[in-house]
Protein backbone atom coordinates (compact mmCIF):
# COMPACT_ATOMS: atom_id res chain seq x y z
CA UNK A 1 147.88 99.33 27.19
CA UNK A 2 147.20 96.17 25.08
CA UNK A 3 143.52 95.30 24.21
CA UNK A 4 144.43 91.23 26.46
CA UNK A 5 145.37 93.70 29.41
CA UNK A 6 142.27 95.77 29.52
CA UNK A 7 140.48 92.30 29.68
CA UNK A 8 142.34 91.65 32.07
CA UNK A 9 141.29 94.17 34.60
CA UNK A 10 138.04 94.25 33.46
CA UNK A 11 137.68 90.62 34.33
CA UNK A 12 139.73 91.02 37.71
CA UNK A 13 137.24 94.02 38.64
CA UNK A 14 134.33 92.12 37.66
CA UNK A 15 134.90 89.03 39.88
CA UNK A 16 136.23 91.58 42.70
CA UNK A 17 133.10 93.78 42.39
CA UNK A 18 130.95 90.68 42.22
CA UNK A 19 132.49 89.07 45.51
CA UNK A 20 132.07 92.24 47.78
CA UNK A 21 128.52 92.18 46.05
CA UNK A 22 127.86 88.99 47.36
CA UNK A 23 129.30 89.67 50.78
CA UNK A 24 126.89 92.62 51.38
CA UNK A 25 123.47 92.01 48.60
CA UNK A 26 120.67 92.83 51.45
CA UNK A 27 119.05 90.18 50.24
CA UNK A 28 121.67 87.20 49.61
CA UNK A 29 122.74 88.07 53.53
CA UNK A 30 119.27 88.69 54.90
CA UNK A 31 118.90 92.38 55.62
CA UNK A 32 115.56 92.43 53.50
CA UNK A 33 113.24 89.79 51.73
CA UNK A 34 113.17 87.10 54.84
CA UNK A 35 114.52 83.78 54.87
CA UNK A 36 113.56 81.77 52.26
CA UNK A 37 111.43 79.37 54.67
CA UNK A 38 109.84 82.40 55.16
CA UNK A 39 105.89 82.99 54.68
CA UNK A 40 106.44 86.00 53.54
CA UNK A 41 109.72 85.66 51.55
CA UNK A 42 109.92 87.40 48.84
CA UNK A 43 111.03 84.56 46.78
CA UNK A 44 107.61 82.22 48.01
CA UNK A 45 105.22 85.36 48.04
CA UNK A 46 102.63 84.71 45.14
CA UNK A 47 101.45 87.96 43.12
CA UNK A 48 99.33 86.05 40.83
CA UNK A 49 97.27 85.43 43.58
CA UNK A 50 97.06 89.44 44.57
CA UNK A 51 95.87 90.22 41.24
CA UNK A 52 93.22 87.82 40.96
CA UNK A 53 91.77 89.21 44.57
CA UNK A 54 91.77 92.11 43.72
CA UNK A 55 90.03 91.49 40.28
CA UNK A 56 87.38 89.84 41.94
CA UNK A 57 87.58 92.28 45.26
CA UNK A 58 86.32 94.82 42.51
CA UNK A 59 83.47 92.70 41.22
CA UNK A 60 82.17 92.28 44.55
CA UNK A 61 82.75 95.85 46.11
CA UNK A 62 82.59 97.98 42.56
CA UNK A 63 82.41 101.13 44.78
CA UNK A 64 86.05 100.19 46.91
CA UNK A 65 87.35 104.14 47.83
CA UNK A 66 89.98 105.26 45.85
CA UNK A 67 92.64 104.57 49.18
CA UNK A 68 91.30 100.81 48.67
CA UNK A 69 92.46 100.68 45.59
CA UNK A 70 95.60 102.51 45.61
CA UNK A 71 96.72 99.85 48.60
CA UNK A 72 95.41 96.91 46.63
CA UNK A 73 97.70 98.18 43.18
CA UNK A 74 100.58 99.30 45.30
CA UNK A 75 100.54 95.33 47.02
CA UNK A 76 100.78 94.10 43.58
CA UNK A 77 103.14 96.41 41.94
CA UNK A 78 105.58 96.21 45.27
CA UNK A 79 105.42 92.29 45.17
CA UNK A 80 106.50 92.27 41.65
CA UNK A 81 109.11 94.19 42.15
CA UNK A 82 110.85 92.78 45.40
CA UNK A 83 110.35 89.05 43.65
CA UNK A 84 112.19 90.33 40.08
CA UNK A 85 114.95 91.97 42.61
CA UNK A 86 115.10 88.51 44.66
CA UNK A 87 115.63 86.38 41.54
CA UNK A 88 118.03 88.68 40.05
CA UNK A 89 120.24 89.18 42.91
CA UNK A 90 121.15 85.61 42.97
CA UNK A 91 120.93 85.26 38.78
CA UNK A 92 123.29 88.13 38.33
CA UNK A 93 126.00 87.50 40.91
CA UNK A 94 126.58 83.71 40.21
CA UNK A 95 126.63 84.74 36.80
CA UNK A 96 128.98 87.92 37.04
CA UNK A 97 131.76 85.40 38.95
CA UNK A 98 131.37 82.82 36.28
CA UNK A 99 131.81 85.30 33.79
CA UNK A 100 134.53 87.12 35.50
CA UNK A 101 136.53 83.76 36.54
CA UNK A 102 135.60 82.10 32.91
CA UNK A 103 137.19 85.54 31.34
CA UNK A 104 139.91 85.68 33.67
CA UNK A 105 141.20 81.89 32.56
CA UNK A 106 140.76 83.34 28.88
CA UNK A 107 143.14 86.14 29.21
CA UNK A 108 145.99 83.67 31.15
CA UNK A 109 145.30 81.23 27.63
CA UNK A 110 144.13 83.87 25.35
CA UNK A 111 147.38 83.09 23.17
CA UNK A 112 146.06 79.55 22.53
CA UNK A 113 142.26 80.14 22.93
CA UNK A 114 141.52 81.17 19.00
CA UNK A 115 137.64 82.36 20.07
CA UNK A 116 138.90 84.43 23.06
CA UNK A 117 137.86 87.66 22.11
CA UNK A 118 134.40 86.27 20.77
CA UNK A 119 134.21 84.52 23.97
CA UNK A 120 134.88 87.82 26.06
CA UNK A 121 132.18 89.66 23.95
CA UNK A 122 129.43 86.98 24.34
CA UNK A 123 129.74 86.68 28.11
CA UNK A 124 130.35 90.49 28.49
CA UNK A 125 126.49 91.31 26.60
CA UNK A 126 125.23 88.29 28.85
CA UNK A 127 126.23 89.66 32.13
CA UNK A 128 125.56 93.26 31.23
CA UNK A 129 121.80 92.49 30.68
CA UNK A 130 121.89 90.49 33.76
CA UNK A 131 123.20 93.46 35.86
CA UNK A 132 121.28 95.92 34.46
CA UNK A 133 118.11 94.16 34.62
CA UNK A 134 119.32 93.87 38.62
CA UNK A 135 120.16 97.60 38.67
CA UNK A 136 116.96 98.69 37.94
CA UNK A 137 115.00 96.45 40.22
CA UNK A 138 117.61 97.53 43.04
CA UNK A 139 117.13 101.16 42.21
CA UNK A 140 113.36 100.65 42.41
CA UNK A 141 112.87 98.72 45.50
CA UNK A 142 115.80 100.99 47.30
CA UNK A 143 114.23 104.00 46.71
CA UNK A 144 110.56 103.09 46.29
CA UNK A 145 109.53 100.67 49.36
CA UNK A 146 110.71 99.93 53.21
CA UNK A 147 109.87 97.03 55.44
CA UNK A 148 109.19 99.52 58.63
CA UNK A 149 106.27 101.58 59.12
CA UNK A 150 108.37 104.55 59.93
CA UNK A 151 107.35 108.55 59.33
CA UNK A 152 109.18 110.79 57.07
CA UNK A 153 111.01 113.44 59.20
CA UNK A 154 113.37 116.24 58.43
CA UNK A 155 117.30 116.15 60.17
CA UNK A 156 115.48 117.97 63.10
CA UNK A 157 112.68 115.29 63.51
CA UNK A 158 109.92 117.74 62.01
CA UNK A 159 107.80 117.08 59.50
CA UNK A 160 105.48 120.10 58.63
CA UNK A 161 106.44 123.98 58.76
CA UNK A 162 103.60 126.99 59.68
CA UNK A 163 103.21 129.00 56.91
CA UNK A 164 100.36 131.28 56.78
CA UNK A 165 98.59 129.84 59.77
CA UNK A 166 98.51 126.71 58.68
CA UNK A 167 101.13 123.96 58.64
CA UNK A 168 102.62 123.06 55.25
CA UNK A 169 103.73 118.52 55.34
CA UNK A 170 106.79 118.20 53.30
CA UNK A 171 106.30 114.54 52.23
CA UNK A 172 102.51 114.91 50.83
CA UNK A 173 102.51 113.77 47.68
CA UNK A 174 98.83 113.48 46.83
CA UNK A 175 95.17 112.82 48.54
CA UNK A 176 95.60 109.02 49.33
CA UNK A 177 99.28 108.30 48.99
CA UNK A 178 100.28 107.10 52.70
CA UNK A 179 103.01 105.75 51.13
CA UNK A 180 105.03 109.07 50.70
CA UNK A 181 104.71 109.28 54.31
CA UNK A 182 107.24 106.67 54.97
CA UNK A 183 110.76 106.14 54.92
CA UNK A 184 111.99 104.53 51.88
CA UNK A 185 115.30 102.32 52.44
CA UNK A 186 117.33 105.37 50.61
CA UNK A 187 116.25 107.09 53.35
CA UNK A 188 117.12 104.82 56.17
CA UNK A 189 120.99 105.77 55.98
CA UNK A 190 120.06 109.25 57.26
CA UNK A 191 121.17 109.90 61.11
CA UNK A 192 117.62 110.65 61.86
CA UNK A 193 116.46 107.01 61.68
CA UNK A 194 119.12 105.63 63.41
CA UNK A 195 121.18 105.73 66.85
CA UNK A 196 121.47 109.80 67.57
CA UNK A 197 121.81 110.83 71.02
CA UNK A 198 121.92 114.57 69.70
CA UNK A 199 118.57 114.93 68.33
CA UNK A 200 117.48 112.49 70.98
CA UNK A 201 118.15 114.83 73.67
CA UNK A 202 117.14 117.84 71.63
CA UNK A 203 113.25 116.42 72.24
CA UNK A 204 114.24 116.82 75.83
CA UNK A 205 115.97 119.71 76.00
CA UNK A 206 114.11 122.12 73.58
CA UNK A 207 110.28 123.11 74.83
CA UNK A 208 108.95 123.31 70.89
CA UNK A 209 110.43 119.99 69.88
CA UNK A 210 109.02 118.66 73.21
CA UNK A 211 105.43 120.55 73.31
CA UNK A 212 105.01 120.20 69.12
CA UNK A 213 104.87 116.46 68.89
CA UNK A 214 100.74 116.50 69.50
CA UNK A 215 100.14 115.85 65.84
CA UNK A 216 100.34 112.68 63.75
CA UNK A 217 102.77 112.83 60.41
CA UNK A 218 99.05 110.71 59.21
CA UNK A 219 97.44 114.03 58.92
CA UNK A 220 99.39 114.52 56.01
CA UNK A 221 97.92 111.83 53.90
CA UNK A 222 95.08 113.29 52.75
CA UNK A 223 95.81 116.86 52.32
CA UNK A 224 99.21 119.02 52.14
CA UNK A 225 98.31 121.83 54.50
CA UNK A 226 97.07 121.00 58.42
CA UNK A 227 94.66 123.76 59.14
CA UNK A 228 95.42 125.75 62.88
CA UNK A 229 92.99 125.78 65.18
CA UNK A 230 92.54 126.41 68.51
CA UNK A 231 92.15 123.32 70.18
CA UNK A 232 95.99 123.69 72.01
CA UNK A 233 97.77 121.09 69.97
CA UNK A 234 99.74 123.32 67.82
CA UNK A 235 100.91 125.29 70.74
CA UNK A 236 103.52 124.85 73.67
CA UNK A 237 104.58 126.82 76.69
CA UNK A 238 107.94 128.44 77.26
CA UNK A 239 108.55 128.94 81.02
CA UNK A 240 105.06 130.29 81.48
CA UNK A 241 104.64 131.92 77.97
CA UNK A 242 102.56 129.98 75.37
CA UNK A 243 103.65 129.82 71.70
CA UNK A 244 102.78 128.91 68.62
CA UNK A 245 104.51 125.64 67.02
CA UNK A 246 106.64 126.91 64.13
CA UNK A 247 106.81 123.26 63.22
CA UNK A 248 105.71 119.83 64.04
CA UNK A 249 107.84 117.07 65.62
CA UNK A 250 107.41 113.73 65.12
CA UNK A 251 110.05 111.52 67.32
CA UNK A 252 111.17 108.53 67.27
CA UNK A 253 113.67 106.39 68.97
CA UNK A 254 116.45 104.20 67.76
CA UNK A 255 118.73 102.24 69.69
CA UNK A 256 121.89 101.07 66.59
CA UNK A 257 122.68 101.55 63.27
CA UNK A 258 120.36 98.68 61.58
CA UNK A 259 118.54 100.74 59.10
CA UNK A 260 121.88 102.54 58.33
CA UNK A 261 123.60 98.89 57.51
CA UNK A 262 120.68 98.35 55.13
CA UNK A 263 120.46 101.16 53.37
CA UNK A 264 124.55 101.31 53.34
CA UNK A 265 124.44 97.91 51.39
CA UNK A 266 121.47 98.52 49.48
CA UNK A 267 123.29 101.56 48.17
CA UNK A 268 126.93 100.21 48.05
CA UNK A 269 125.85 96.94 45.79
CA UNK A 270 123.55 99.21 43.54
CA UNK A 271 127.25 101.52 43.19
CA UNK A 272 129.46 98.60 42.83
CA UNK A 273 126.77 96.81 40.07
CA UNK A 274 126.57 100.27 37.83
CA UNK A 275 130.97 100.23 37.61
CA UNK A 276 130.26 96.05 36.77
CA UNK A 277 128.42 97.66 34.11
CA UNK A 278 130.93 99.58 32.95
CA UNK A 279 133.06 96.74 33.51
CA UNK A 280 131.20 94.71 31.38
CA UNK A 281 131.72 97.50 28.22
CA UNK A 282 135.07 97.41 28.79
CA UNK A 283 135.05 93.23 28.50
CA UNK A 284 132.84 94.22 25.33
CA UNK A 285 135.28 96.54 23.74
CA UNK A 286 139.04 94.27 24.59
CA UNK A 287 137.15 91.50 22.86
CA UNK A 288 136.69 93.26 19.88
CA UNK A 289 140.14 94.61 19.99
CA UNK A 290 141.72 91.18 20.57
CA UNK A 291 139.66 89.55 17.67
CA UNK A 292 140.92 92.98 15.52
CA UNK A 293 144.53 92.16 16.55
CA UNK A 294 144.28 88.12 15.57
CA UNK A 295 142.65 89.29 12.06
């Protein structure tokens, strides 16, 4: 295959990749980040302004516990993020169709367009910093922050297992972190936080699930084992036998798919941006070959 066909198709996937792209970026169509008239858009949310109260929050309160100041840091470090990934959404997909159309025109006149392959090159290291720059952000945000205060649970809803009389959480990180509690928006595409009549009725239907829910996943914030004790809210009764949670059940309710669609595009425009990438070596490499040819 010719090096002014490869350009081709790389251009043709580009501008493809970069249209379904714009037809499902969560935040181009809305799923995250707000409206932009939104107070608390992430394009009009202003960072600056978190870092300078919390430089003077720790002037004034020098002795702020160490959960203070893990939420104040993560504000700051999660609004920097989600504003970089709201700027390059936009940046990187009206620049990957103007590259891809621009590139396409070049192949149809690359016989009488001297500076073609130069051309193809230039744009092609352009809109491969531009996309990576947005893959990384993406990959951040998707797998590092949510926009619902929703619990970490297991397929079965639980979210701690007894082991050696006491109950081991399986999303403590360490002392302080509440954020590895929640569901991150990779983990919204899993059946358990959306629509699922099965494990919905399971809570009904199954006297553990529905006796072992007395416990908060919050518990698990500050330490990685929940001690047993003998208060009754680690055990549940079986016809008229009592037993001894084997795990605990945290449940909660969804009524549609809307944190599936979010993670879904989060995920699919993250996929489609990496092969743009790969695209965009491909646009690198015909150019050179096409300049190689006309030398």
């Amino acid at each position: 295959m010719s090096a002014n066909s490869n350009f081709f198709i790389c251009s043709c996937a580009i501008l493809v990749f970069t249209i379904i792209n714009y037809n499902l970026g969560p935040i181009i169509n809305g799923r995250v980040g707000n409206s932009y008239l939104a107070r608390n858009s992430w394009a009009l949310v202003n960072c600056k302004k978190y870092s300078d109260d919390y430089e003077k929050e720790k002037q004034t309160n020098p002795s702020m516990t160490i959960y203070t100041k893990n939420q104040r840091e993560l504000r700051i470090r999660r609004c920097k993020h989600e504003r970089a990934m709201y700027n390059m959404e936009y940046t990187s997909i009206v620049f990957n169709a103007v590259i891809g159309f621009i590139c396409l025109i070049l192949t149809l006149k690359s016989e009488t367009i001297a500076m073609t392959g130069f051309i193809g090159m230039g744009c092609g290291v352009v809109g491969f910093i531009l996309t990576l720059v947005y893959v990384i952000y993406n990959g951040i945000v998707y797998t590092h922050y949510y926009d619902s205060y929703i619990y970490k649970v297991d397929g079965n809803g639980a979210f701690a297992k007894l082991k050696d009389n006491s109950y081991k959480c399986f999303y403590h990180n360490e002392p302080y972190d509440e954020e590895a509690l929640y569901a991150k928006y990779s983990d919204l595409i899993k059946s358990q936080y959306n629509y699922n009549k099965k494990l919905d009725d399971s809570f009904s239907n199954d006297p553990e699930k529905a006796g072992c829910q007395k416990v908060s996943p919050s518990q698990c914030r500050d330490t990685e084992t929940i001690a047993y004790d003998n208060s009754g809210k680690f055990n549940y009764y079986e016809g008229s036998t009592l037993k001894q949670c084997q795990k605990l059940y945290s449940h909660e309710t969804f009524d549609n798919y809307v944190n599936y669609d979010k993670s879904a595009c989060f995920l699919t425009v993250l996929l489609l941006s990496i092969l743009i990438l790969l695209c965009y070596c491909g646009l690198i490499f015909s150019g050179f070959m096409i300049n190689k040819e006309k030398s």
